[in-house]
N, C-alpha and C. Protein backbone atom coordinates (compact mmCIF):
# COMPACT_ATOMS: atom_id res chain seq x y z
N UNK A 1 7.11 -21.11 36.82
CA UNK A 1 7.10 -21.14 38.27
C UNK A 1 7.12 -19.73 38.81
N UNK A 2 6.42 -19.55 39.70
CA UNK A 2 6.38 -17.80 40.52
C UNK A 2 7.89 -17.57 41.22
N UNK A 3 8.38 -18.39 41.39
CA UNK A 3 9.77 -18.05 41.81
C UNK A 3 10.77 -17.60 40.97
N UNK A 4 10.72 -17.87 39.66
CA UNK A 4 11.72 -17.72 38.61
C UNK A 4 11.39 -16.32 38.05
N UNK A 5 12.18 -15.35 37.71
CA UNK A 5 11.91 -13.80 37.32
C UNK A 5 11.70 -14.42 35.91
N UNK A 6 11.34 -13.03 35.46
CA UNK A 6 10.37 -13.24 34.27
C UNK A 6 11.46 -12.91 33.26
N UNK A 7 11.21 -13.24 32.10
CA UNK A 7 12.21 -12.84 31.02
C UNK A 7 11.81 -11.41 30.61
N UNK A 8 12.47 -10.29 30.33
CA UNK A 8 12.04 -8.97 30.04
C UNK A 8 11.21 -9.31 28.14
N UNK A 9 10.26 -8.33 28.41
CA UNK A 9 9.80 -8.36 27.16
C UNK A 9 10.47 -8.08 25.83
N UNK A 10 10.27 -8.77 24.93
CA UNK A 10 11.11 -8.29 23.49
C UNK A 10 10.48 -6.89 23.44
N UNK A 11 11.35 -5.74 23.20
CA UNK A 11 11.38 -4.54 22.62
C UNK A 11 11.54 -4.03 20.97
N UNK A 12 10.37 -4.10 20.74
CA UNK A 12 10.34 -3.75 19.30
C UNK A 12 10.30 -2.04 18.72
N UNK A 13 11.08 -1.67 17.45
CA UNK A 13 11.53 -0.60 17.43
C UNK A 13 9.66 -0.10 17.19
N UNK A 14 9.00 0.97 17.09
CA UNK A 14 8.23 1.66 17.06
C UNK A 14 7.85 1.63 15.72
N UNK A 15 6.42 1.70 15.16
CA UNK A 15 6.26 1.34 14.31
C UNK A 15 5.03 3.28 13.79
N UNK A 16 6.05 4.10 13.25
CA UNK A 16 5.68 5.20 13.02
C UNK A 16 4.12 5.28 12.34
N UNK A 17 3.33 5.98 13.38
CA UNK A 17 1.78 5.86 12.45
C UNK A 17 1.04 6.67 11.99
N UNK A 18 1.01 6.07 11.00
CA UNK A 18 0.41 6.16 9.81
C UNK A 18 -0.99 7.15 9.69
N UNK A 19 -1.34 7.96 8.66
CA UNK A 19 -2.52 8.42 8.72
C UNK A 19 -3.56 7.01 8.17
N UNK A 20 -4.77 7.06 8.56
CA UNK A 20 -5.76 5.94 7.94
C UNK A 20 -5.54 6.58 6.25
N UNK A 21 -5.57 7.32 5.67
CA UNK A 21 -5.64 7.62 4.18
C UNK A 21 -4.38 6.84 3.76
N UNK A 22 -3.21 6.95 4.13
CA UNK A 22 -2.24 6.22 3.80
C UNK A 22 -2.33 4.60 4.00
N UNK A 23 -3.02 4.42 4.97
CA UNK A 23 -3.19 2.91 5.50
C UNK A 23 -3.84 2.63 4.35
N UNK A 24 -4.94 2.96 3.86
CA UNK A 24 -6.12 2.49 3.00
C UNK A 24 -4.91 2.43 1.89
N UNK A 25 -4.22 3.36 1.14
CA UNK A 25 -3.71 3.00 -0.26
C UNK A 25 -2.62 2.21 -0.27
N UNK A 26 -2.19 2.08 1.52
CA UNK A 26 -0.90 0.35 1.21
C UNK A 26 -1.88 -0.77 1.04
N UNK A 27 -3.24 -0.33 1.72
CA UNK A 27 -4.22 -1.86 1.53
C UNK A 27 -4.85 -1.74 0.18
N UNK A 28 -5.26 -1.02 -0.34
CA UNK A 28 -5.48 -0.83 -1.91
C UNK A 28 -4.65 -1.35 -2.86
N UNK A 29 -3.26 -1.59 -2.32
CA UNK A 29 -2.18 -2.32 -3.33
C UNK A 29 -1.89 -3.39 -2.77
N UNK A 30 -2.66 -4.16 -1.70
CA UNK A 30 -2.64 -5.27 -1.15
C UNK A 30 -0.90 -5.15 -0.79
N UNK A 31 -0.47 -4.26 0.05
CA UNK A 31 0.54 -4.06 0.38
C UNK A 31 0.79 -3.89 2.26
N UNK A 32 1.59 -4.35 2.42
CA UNK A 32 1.87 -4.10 4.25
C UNK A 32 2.53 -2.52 4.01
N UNK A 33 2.25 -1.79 5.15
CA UNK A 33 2.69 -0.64 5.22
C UNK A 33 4.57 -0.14 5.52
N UNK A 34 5.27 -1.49 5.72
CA UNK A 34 6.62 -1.49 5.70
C UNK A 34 7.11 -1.91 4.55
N UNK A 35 6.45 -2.17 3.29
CA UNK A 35 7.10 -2.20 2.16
C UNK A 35 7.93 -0.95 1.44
N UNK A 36 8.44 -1.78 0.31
CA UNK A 36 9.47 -0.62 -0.12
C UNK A 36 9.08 0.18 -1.23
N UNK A 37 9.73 1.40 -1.59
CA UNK A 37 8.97 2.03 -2.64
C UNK A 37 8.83 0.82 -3.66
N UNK A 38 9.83 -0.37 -4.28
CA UNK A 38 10.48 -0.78 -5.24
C UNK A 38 8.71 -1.81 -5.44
N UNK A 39 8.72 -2.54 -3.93
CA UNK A 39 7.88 -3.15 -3.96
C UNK A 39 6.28 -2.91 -4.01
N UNK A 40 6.12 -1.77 -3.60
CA UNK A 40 5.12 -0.51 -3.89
C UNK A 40 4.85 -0.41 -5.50
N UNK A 41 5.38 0.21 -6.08
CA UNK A 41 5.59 -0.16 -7.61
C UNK A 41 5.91 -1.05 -8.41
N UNK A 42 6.15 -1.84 -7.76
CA UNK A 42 5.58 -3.44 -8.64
C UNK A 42 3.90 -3.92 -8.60
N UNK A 43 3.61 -3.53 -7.35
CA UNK A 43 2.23 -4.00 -6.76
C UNK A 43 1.37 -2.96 -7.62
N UNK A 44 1.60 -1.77 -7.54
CA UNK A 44 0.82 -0.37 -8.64
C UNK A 44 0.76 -1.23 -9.93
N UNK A 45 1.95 -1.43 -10.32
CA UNK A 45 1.96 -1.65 -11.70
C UNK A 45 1.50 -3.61 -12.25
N UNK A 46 0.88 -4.19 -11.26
CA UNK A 46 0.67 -5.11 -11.23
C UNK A 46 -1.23 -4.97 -10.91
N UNK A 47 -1.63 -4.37 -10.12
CA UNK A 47 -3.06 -4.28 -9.89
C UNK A 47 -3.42 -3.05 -11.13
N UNK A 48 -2.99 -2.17 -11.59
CA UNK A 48 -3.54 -1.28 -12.77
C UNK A 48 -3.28 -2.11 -14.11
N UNK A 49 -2.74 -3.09 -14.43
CA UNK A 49 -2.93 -4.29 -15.13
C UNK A 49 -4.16 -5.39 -15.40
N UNK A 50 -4.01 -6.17 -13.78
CA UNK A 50 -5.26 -6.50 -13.74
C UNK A 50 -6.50 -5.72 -13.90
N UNK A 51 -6.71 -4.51 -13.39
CA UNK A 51 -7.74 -3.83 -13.69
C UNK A 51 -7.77 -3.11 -14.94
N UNK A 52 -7.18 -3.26 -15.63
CA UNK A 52 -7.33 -1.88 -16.98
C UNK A 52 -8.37 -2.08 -17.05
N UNK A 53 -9.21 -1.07 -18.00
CA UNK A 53 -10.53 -0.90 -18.78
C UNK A 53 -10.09 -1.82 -19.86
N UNK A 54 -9.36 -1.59 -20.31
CA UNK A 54 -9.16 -2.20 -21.88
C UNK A 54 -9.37 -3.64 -22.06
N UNK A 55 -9.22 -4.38 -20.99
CA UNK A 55 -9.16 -5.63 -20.63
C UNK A 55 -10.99 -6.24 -20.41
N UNK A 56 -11.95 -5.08 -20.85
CA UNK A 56 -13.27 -5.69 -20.70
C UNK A 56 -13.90 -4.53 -22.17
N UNK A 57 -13.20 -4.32 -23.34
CA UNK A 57 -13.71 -4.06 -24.27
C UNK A 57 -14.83 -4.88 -24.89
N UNK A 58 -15.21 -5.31 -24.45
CA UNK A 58 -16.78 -6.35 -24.85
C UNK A 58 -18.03 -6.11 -23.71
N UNK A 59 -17.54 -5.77 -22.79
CA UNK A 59 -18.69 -5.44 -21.32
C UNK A 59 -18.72 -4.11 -21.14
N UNK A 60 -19.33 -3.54 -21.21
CA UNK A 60 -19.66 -2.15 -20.69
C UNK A 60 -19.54 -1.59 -19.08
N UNK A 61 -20.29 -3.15 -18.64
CA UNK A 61 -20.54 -2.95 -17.23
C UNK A 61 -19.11 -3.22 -16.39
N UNK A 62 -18.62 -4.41 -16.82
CA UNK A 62 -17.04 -4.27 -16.36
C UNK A 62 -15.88 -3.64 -16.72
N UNK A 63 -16.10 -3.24 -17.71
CA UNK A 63 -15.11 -2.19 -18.39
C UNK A 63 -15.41 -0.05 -17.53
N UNK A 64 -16.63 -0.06 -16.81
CA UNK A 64 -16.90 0.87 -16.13
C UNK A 64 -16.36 0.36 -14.69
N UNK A 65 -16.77 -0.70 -14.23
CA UNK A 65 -16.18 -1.43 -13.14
C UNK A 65 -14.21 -1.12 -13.26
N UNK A 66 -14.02 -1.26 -14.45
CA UNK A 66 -12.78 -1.48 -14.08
C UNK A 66 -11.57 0.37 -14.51
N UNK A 67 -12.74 0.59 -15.17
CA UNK A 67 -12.17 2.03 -14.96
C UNK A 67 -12.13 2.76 -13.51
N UNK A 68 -13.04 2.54 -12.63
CA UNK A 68 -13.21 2.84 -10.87
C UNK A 68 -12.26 2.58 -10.44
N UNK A 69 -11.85 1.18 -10.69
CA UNK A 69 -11.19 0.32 -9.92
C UNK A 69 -9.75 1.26 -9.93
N UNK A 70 -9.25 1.23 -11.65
CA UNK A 70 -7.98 1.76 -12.29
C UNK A 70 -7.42 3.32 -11.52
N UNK A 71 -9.32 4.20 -11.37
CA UNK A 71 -8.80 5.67 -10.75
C UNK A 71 -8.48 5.34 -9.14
N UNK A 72 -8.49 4.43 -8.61
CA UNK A 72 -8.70 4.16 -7.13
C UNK A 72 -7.32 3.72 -6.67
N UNK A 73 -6.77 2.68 -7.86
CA UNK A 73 -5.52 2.07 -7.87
C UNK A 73 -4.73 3.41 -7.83
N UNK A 74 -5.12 4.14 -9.43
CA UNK A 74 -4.23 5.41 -9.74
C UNK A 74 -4.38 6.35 -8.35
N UNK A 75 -4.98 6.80 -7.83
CA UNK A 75 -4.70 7.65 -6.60
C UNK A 75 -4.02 7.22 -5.27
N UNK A 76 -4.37 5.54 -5.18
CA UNK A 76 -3.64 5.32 -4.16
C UNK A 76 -2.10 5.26 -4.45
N UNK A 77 -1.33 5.10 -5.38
CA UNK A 77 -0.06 5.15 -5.79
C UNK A 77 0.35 6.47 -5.81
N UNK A 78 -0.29 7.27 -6.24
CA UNK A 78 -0.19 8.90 -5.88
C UNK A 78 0.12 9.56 -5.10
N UNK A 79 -0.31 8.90 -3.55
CA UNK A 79 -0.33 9.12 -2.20
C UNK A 79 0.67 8.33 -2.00
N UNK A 80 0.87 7.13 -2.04
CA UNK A 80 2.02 5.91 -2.06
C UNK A 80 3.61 7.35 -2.32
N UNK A 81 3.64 7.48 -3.54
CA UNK A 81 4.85 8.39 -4.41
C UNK A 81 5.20 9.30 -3.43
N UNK A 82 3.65 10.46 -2.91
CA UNK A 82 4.33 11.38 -1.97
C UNK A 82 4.74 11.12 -0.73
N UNK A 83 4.48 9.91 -0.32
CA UNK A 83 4.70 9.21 0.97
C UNK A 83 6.70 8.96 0.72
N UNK A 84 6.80 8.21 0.11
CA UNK A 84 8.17 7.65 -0.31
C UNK A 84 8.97 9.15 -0.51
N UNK A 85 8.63 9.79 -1.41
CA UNK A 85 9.32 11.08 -1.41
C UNK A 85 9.61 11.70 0.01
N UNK A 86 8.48 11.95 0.89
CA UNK A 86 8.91 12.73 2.21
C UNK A 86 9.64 12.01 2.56
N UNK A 87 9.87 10.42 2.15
CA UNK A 87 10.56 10.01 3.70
C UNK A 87 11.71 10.12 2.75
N UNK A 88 12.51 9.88 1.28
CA UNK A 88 13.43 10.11 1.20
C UNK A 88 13.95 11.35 1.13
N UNK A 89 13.30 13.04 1.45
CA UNK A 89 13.90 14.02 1.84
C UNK A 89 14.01 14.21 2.99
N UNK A 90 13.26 13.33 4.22
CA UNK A 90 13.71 13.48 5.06
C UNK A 90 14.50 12.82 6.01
N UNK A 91 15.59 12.02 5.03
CA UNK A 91 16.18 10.71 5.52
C UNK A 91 17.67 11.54 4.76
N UNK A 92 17.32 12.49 4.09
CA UNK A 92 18.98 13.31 3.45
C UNK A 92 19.95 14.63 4.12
């Protein structure tokens, strides 16, 4: 009804942003960008699994496929590590 005041909007805390390079390697680990290091490194160590090379020693073509895949995984966790590090030196 136009007579009744409005309820104030929910205020949500700020959601610090992100460079796109960082965005890309929480989405590279099929990860939301508020996850935790802990959960960060489960997800690393869960997609460089699925992808090893070693895991297509009979295909050439997927075993090259999955070496890409492995350096792509490996760098986005890289970036992931120094991410977690700044924020725990700058949380001390």
């Amino acid at each position: 009804r136009a007579s009744e005041p409005r309820p104030e909007p929910v205020q949500r805390p700020a959601t610090p942003k992100l460079p796109a390079e960082l965005l890309r390697a929480f989405q590279t680990l099929g990860l939301d960008p508020s996850a935790s290091r802990r959960a960060a490194r489960a997800a690393y160590l869960a997609e460089l699994k699925a992808h090893h090379p070693d895991r297509h020693h009979d295909d050439p073509v997927a075993r090259d496929r999955a070496t890409e895949e492995s350096a792509r995984i490996n760098e986005a966790w890289d970036l992931l590590e120094r991410y977690y590090d700044a924020q725990s030196n700058s949380t001390t």
